[in-house]
N, C-alpha and C. Protein backbone atom coordinates (compact mmCIF):
# COMPACT_ATOMS: atom_id res chain seq x y z
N UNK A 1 89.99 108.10 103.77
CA UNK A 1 88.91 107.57 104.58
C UNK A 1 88.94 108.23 105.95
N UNK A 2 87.61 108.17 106.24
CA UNK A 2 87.97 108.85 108.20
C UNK A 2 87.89 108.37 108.77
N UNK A 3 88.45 108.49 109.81
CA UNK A 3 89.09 107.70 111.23
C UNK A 3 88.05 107.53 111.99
N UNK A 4 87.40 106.01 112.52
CA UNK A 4 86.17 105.95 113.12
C UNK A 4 86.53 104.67 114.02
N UNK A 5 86.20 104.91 115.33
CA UNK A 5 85.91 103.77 115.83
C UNK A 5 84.24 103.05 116.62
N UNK A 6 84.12 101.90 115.88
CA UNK A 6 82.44 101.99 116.34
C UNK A 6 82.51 101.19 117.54
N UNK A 7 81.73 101.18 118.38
CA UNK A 7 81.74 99.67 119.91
C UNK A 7 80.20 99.49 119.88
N UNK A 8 80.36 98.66 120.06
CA UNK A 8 78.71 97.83 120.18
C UNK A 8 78.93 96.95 121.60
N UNK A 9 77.97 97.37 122.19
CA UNK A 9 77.84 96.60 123.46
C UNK A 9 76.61 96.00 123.97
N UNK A 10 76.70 94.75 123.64
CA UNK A 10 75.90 93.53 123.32
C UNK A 10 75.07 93.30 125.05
N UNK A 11 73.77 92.72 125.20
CA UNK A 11 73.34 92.75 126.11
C UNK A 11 73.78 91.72 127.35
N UNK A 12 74.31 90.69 126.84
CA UNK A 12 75.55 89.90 127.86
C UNK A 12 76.96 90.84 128.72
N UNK A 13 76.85 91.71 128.18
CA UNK A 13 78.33 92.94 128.46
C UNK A 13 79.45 92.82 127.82
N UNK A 14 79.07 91.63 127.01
CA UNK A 14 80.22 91.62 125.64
C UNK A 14 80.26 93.08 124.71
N UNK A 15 82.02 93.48 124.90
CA UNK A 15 81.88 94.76 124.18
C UNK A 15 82.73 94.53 122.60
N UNK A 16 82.12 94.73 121.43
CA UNK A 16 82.67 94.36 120.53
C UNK A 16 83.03 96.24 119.89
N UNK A 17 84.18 96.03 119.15
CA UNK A 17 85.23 97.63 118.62
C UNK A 17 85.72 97.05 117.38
N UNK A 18 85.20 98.08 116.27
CA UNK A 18 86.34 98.07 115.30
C UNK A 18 86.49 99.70 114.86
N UNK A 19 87.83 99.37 114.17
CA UNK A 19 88.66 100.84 113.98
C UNK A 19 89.00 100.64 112.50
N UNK A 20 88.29 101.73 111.89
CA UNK A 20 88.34 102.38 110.45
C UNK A 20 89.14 103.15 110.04
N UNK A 21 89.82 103.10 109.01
CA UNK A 21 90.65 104.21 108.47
C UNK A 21 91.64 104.16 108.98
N UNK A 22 92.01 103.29 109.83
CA UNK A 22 93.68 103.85 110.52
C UNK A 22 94.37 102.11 109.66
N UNK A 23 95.45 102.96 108.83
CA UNK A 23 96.17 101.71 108.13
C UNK A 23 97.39 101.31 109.32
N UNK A 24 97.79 100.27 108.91
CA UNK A 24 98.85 99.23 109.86
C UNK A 24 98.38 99.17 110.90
N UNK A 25 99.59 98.97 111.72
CA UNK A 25 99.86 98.61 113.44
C UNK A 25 99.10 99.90 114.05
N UNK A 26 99.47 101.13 113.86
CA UNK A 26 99.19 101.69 114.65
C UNK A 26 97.64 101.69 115.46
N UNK A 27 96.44 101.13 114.35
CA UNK A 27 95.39 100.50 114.99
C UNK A 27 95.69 100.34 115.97
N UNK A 28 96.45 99.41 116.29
CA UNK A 28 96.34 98.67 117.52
C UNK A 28 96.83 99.28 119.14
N UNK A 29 97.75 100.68 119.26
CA UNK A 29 97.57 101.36 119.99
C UNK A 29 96.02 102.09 120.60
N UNK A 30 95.17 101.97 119.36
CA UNK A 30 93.98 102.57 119.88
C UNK A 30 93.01 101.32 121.06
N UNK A 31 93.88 100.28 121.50
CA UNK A 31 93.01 98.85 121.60
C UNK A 31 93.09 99.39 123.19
N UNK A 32 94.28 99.87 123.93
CA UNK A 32 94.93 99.92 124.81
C UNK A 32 94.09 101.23 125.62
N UNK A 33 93.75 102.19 124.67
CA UNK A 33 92.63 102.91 125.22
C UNK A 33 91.68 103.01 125.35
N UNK A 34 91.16 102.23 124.48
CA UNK A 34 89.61 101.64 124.43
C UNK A 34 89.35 100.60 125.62
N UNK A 35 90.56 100.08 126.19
CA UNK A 35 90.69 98.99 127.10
C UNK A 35 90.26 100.23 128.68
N UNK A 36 91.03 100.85 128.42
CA UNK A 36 90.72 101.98 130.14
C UNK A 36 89.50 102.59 129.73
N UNK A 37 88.88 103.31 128.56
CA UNK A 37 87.78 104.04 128.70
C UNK A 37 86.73 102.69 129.00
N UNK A 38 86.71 101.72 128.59
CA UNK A 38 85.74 100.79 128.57
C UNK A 38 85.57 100.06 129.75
N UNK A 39 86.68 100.49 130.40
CA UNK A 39 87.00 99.93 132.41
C UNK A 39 87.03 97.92 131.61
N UNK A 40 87.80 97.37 130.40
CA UNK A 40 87.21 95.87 129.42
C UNK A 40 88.83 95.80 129.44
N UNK A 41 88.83 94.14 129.11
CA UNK A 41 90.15 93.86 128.76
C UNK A 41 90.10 93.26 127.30
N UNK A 42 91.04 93.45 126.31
CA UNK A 42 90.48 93.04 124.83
C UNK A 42 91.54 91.40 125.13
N UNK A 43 90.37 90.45 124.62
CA UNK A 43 90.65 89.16 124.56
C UNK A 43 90.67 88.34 123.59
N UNK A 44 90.45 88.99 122.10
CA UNK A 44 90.21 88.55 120.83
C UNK A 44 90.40 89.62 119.93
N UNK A 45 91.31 89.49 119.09
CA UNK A 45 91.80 90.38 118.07
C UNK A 45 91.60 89.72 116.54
N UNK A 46 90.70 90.39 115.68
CA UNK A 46 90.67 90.59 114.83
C UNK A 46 91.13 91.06 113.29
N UNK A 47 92.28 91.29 112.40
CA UNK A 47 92.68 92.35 111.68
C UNK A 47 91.72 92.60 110.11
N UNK A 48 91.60 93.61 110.15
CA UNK A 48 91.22 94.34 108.73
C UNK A 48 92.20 94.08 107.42
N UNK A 49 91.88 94.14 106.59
CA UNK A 49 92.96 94.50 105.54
C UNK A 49 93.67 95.71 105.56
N UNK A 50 93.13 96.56 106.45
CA UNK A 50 93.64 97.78 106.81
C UNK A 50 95.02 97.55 107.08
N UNK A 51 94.86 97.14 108.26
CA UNK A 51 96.45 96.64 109.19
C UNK A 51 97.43 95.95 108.66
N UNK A 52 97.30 95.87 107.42
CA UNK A 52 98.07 95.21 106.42
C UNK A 52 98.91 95.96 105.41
N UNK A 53 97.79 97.01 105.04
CA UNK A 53 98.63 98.22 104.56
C UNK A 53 99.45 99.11 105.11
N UNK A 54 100.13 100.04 104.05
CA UNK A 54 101.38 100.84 104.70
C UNK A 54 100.24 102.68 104.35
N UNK A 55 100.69 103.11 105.48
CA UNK A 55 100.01 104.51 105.76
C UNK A 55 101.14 105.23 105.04
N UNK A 56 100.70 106.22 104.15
CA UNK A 56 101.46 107.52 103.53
C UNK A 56 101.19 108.89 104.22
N UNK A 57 101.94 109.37 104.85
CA UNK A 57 102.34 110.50 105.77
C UNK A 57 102.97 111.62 104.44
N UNK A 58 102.18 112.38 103.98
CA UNK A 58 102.99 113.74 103.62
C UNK A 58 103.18 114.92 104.43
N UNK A 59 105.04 115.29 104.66
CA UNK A 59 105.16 116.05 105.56
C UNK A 59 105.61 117.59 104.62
N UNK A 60 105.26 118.42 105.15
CA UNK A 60 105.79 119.65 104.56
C UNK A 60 107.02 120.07 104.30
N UNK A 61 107.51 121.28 104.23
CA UNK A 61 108.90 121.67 104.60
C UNK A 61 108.98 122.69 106.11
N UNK A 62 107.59 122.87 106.37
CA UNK A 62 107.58 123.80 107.44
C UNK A 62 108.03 122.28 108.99
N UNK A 63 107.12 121.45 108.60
CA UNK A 63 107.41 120.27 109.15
C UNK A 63 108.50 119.49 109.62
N UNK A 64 108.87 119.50 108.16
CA UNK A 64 110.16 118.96 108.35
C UNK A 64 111.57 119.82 108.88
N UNK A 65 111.01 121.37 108.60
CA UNK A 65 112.03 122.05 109.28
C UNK A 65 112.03 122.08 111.09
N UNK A 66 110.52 121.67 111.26
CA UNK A 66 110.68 121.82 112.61
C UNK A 66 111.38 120.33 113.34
N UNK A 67 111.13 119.09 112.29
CA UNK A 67 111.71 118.27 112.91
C UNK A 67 113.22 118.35 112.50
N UNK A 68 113.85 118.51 112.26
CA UNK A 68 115.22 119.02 112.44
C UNK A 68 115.71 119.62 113.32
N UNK A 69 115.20 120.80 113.34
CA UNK A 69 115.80 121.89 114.51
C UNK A 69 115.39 120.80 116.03
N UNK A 70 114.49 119.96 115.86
CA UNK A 70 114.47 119.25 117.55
C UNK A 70 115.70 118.12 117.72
């Protein structure tokens, strides 16, 4: 799936965000930047079934050689 985040900003200045495609927690780092670009503080959290699942990362060997050598 691709990585999308939509914001709707309602005519009161209520700003409503959700974030697609990104499985687990890590969503929720994206909340923290959406918080400074939006000059908004997030006051209600929501979760997907997304954030529930576990994300599968396939790493290479070129990859993994570089994380070694660090």
């Amino acid at each position: 799936m691709t990585k999308k985040i939509k914001i709707q900003i309602f005519p009161d200045g209520t700003i409503q965000t959700e974030i697609q495609g990104i499985k687990g927690k890590r969503c929720t780092e994206y909340i923290h930047i959406l918080e400074e670009l939006l000059e908004a503080e997030a006051v209600d959290s929501n979760y997907t079934p997304e954030f529930h699942e576990t994300e599968t990362v396939k790493i290479t060997e070129k990859q993994e050689q570089r994380i070694r050598e660090r």
